[in-house]
C-alpha atoms as a PDB file:
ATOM      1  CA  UNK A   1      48.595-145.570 178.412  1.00  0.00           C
ATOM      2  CA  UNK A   2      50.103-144.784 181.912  1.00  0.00           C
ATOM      3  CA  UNK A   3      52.310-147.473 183.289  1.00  0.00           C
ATOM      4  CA  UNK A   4      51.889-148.655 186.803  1.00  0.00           C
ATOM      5  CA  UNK A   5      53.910-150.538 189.460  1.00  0.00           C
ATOM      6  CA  UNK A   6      51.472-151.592 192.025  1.00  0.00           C
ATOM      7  CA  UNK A   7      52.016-153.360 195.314  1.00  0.00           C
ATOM      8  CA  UNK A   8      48.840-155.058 197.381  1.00  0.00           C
ATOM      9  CA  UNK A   9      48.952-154.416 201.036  1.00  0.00           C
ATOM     10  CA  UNK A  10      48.037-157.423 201.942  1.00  0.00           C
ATOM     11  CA  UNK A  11      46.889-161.017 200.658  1.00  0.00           C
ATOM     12  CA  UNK A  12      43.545-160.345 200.297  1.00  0.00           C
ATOM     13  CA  UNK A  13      44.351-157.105 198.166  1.00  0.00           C
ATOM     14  CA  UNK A  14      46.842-159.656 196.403  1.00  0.00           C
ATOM     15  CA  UNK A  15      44.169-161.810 195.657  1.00  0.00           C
ATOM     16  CA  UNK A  16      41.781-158.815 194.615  1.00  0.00           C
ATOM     17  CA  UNK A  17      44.350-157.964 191.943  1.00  0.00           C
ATOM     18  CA  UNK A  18      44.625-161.280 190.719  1.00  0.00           C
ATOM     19  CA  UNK A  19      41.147-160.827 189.506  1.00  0.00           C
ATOM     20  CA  UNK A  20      41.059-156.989 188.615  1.00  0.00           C
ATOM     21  CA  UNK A  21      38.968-156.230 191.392  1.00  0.00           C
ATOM     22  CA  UNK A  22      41.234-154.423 194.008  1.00  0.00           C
ATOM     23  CA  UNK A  23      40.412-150.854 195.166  1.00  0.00           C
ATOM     24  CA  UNK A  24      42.440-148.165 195.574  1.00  0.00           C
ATOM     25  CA  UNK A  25      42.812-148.158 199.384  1.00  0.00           C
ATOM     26  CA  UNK A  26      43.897-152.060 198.780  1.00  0.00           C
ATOM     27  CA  UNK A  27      47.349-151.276 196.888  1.00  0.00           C
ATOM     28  CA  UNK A  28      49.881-148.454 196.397  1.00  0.00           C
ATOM     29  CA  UNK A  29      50.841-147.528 192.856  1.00  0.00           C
ATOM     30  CA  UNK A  30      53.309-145.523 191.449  1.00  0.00           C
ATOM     31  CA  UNK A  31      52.706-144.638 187.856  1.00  0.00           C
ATOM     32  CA  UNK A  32      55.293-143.574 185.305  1.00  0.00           C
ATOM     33  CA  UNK A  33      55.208-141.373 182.592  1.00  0.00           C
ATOM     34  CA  UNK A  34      56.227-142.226 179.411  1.00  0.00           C
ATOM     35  CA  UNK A  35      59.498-139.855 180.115  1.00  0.00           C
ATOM     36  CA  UNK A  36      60.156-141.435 183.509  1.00  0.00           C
ATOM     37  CA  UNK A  37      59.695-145.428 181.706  1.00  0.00           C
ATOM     38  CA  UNK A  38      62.240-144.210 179.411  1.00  0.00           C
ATOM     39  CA  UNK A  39      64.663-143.062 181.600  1.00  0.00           C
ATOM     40  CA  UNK A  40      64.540-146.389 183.379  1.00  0.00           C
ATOM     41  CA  UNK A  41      64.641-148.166 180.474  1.00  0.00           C
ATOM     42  CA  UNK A  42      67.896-146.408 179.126  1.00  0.00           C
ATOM     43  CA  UNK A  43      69.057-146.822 182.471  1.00  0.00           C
ATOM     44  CA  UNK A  44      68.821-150.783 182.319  1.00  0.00           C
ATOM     45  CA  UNK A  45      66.437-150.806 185.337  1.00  0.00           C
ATOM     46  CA  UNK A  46      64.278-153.481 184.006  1.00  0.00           C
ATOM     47  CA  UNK A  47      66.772-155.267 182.351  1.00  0.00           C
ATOM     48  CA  UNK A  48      68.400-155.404 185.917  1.00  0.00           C
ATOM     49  CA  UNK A  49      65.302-156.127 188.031  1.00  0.00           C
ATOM     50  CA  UNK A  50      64.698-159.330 185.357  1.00  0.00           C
ATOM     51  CA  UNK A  51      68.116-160.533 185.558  1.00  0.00           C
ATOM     52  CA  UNK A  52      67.253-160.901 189.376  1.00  0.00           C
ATOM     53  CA  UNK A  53      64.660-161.939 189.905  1.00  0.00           C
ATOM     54  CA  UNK A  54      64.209-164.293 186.483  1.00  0.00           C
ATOM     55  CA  UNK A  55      60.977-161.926 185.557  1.00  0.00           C
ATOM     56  CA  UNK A  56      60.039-160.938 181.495  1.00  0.00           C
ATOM     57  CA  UNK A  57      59.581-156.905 182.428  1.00  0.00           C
ATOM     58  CA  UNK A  58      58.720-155.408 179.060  1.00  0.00           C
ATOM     59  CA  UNK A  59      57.145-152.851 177.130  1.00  0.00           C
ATOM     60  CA  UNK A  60      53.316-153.449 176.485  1.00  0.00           C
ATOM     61  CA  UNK A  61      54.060-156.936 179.036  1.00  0.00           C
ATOM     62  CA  UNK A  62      52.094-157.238 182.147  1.00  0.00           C
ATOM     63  CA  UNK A  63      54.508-158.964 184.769  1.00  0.00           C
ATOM     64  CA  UNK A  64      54.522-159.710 188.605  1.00  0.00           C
ATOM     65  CA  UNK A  65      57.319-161.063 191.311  1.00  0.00           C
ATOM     66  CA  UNK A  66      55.755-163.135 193.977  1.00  0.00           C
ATOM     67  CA  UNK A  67      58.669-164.549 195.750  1.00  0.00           C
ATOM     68  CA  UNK A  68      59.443-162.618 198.373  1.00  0.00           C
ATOM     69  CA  UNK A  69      63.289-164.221 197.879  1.00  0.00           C
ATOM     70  CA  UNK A  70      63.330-162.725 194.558  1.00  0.00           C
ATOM     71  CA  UNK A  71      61.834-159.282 195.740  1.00  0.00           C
ATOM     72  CA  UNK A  72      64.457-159.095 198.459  1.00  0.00           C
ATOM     73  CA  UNK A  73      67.649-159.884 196.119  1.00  0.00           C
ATOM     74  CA  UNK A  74      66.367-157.324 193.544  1.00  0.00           C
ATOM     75  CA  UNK A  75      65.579-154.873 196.149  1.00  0.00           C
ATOM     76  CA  UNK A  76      69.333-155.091 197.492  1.00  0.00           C
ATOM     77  CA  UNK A  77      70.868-154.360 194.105  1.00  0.00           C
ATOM     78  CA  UNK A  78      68.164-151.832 193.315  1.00  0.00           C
ATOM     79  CA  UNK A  79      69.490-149.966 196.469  1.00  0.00           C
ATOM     80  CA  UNK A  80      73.266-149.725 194.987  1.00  0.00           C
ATOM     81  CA  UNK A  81      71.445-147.191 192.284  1.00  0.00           C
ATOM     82  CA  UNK A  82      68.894-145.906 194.838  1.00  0.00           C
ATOM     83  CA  UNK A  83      69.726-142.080 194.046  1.00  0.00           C
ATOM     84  CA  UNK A  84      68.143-142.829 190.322  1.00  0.00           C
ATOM     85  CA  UNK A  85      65.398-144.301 191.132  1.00  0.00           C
ATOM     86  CA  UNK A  86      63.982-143.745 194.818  1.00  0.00           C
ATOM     87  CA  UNK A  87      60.184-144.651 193.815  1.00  0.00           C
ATOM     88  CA  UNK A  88      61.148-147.877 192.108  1.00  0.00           C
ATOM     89  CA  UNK A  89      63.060-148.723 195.395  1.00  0.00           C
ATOM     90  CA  UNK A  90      60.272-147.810 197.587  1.00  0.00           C
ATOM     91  CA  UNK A  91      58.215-150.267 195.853  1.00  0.00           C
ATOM     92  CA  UNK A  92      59.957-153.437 195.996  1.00  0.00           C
ATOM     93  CA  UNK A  93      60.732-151.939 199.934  1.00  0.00           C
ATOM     94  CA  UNK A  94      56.723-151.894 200.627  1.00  0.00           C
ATOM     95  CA  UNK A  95      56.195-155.135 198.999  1.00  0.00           C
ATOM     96  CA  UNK A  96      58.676-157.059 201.586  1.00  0.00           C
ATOM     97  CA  UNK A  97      57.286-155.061 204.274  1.00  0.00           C
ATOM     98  CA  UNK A  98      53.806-156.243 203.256  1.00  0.00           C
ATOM     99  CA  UNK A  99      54.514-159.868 202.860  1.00  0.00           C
ATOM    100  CA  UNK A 100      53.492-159.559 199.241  1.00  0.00           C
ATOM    101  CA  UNK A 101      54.076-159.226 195.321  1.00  0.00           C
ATOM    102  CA  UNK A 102      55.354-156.287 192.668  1.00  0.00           C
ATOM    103  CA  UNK A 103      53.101-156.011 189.902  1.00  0.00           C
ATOM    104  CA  UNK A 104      54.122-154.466 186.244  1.00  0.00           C
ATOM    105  CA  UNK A 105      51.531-153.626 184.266  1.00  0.00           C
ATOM    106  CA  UNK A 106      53.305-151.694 181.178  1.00  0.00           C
END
């Protein structure tokens, strides 16, 4: 099973995804493969992004960050390692610049 990071682009797409029904022109989504989890796994990624932002990231979890306070203090440490992990970054970037949440669904 692929695993996805998705961002709404707006509130209504928020709310869409809340109830499985967004589309794909509602949210971006970056999805890892099993190789590229791993690596950011080993890497302490997850482990780093929870420590921040007090989230339960985990294999076979499905987890979202709503608070946009949260978002923002993981996405400044995330930048520190931004050469490892560009797409992850990009992610938590587009959900500040949308006013919205980071969804896990792994």
């Amino acid at each position: 099973m692929a695993k996805t990071i998705v961002v709404p682009k707006n509130k209504e797409a928020e709310i869409s995804l809340d109830y499985d029904t967004a589309t794909p022109d509602q949210i971006i989504e970056l999805i890892l493969s099993n190789d590229e989890f791993d690596k950011l796994w080993s890497k302490g990624i997850f482990s780093l992004i929870n420590r921040i932002s007090q989230s339960n990231i985990d294999d076979f979890e499905d987890e979202h960050i709503t608070d946009l306070n949260l978002i923002h203090s993981s996405f400044q440490e995330l930048k520190k390692i931004s050469n490892d992990i560009p797409e992850v970054v990009k992610m938590f970037e587009l959900a500040l610049m949308f006013k919205t949440s980071i969804h896990f669904y792994f």
